[in-house]
Protein backbone atom coordinates (compact mmCIF):
# COMPACT_ATOMS: atom_id res chain seq x y z
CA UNK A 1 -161.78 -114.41 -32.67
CA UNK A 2 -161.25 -111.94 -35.28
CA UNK A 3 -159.06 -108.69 -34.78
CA UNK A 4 -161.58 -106.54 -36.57
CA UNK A 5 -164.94 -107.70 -36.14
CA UNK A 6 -167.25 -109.42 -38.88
CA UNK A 7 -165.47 -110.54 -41.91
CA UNK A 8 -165.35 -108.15 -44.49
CA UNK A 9 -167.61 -109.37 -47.44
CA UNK A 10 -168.00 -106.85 -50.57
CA UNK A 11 -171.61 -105.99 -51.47
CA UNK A 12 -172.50 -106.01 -54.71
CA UNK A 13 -173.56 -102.44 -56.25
CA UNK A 14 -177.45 -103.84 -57.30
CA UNK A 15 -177.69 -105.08 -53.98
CA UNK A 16 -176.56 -101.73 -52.46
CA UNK A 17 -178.80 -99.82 -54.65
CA UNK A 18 -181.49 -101.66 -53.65
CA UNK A 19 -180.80 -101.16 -49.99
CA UNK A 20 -181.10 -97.38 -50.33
CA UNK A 21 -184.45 -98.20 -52.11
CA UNK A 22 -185.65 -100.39 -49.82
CA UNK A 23 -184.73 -97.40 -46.66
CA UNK A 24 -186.37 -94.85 -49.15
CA UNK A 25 -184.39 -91.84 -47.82
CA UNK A 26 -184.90 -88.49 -49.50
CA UNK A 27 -181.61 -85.97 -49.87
CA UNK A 28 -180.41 -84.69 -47.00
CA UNK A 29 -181.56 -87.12 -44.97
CA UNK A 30 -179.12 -89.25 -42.92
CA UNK A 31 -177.83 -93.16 -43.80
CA UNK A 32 -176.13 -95.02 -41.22
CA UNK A 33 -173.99 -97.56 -42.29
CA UNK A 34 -172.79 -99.85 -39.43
CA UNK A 35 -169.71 -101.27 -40.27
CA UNK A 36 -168.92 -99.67 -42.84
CA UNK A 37 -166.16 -101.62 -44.95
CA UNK A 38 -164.62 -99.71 -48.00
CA UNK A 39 -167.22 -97.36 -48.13
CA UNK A 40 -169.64 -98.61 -51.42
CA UNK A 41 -172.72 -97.97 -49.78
CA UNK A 42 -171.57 -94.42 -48.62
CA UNK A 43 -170.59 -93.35 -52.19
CA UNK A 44 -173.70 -94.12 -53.76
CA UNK A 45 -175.46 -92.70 -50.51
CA UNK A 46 -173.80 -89.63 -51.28
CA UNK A 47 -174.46 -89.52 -55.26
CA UNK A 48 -178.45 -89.72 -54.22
CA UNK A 49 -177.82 -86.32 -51.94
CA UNK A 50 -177.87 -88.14 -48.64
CA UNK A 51 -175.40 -87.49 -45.50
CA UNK A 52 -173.98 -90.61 -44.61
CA UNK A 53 -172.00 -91.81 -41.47
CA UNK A 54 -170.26 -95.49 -41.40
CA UNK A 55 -168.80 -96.98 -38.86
CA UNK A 56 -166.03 -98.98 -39.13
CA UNK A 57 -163.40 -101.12 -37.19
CA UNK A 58 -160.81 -102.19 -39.61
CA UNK A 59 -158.24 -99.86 -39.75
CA UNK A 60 -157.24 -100.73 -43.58
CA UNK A 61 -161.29 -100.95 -44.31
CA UNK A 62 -161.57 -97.35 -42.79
CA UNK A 63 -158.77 -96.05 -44.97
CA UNK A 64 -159.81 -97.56 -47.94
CA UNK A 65 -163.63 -95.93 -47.62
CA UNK A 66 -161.71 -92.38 -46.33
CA UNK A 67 -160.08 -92.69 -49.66
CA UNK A 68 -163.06 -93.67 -51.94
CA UNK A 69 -165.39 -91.03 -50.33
CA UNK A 70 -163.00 -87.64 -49.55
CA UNK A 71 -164.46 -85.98 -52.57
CA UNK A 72 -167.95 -86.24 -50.74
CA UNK A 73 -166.31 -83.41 -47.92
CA UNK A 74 -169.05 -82.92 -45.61
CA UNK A 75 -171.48 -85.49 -46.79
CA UNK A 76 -169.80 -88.16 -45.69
CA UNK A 77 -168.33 -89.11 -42.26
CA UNK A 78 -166.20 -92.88 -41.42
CA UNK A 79 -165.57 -93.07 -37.93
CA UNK A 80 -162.98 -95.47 -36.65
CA UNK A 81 -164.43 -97.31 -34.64
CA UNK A 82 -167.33 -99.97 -33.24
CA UNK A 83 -170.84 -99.03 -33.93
CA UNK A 84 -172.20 -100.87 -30.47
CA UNK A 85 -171.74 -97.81 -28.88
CA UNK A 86 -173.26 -95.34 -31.60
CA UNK A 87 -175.80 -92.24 -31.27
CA UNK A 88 -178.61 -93.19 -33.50
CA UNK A 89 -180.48 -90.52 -32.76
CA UNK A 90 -179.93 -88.76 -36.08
CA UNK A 91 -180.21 -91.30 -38.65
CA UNK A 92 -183.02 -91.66 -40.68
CA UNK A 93 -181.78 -95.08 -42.43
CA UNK A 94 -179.85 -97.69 -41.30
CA UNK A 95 -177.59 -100.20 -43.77
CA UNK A 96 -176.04 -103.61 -41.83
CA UNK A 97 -174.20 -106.33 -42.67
CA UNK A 98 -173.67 -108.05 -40.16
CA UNK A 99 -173.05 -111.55 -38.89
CA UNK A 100 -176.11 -113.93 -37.31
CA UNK A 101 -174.84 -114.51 -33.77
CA UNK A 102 -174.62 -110.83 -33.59
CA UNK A 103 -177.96 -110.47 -34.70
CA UNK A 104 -180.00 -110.02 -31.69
CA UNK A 105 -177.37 -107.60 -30.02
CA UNK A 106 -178.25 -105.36 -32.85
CA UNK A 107 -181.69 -105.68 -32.54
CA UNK A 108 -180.81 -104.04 -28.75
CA UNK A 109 -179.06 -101.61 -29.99
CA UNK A 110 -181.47 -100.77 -32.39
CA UNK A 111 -184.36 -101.13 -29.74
CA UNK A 112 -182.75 -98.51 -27.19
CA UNK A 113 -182.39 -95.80 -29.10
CA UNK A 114 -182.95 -91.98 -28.02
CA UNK A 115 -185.16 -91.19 -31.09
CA UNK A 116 -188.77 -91.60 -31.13
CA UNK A 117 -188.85 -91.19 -34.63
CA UNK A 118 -189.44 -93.95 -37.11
CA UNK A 119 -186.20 -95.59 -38.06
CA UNK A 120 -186.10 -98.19 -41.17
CA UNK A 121 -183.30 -100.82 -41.16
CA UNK A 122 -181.73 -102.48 -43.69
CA UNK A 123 -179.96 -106.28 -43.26
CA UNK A 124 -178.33 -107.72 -45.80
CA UNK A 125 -178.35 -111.50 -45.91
CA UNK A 126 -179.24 -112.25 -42.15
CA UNK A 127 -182.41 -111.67 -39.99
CA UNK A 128 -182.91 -109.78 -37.32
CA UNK A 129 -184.49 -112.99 -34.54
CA UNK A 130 -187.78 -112.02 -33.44
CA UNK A 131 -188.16 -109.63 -35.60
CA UNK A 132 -190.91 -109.37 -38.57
CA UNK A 133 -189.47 -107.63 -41.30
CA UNK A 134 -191.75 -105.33 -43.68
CA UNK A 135 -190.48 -106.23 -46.75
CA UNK A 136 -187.96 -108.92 -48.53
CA UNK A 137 -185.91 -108.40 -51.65
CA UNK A 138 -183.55 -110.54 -52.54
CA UNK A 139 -181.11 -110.84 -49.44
CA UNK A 140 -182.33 -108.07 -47.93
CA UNK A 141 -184.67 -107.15 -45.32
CA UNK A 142 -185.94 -104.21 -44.31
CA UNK A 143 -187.36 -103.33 -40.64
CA UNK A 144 -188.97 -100.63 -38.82
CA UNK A 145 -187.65 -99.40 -35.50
């Protein structure tokens, strides 16, 4: 078992941009990124105008992405901690990179949500079981919640 969760993998900047293009959010609209790691995807989040919030479990990962993304102030939250238990209710995007056996427990999480409003999810590099995604590029797929 690990002591922080999923490995921690870096994602490569293309691939992040493309993410964010793939959600399509507009500034001032909320990212999520669950699981946050040091914090890439929340910098460039916040260069487009967006508000992002990561969650992350890794104490040194959380520090790191603190560091990398206190000149954002306000724009940017990292909480320290797991993202199973997180209010989605305000996101407008989601970002995940997560592991497949964990997969379909994010799919629940995704599923039970207290917003009715549209959510679009980005995975990077594994599928969501069950699940049709909308669009493919690369090692990502996007959803619709």
């Amino acid at each position: 078992m690990l002591p922080f969760g999923a490995p921690y993998l870096p994602t490569m900047k293309s691939q992040k941009e493309n993410a964010l293009d793939l959600l399509g959010l507009k500034p001032g609209q909320t990212l999520v990124d669950l699981g946050s790691g040091d914090g890439g995807i929340l910098v460039l989040a916040a260069e487009r105008g967006l508000k992002a919030v990561g969650y992350e479990i890794n104490p040194f990962l959380w520090l790191i992405s603190r560091l990398r993304t206190l000149r954002y102030g306000r724009r940017v939250k990292i909480k320290l901690r797991s993202f199973w238990g997180a209010d989605l209710s305000q996101a407008d995007g989601v970002f995940v990179f997560l592991i497949t056996h964990k997969m379909e427990q994010l799919d629940r999480l995704l599923s039970v949500r207290k917003s009715k409003k549209s959510l679009p999810v980005v995975s990077y590099a594994f599928k969501i079981p069950g699940k049709k995604h909308l669009k493919k590029s690369g090692a990502l797929f996007l959803y619709q919640y």
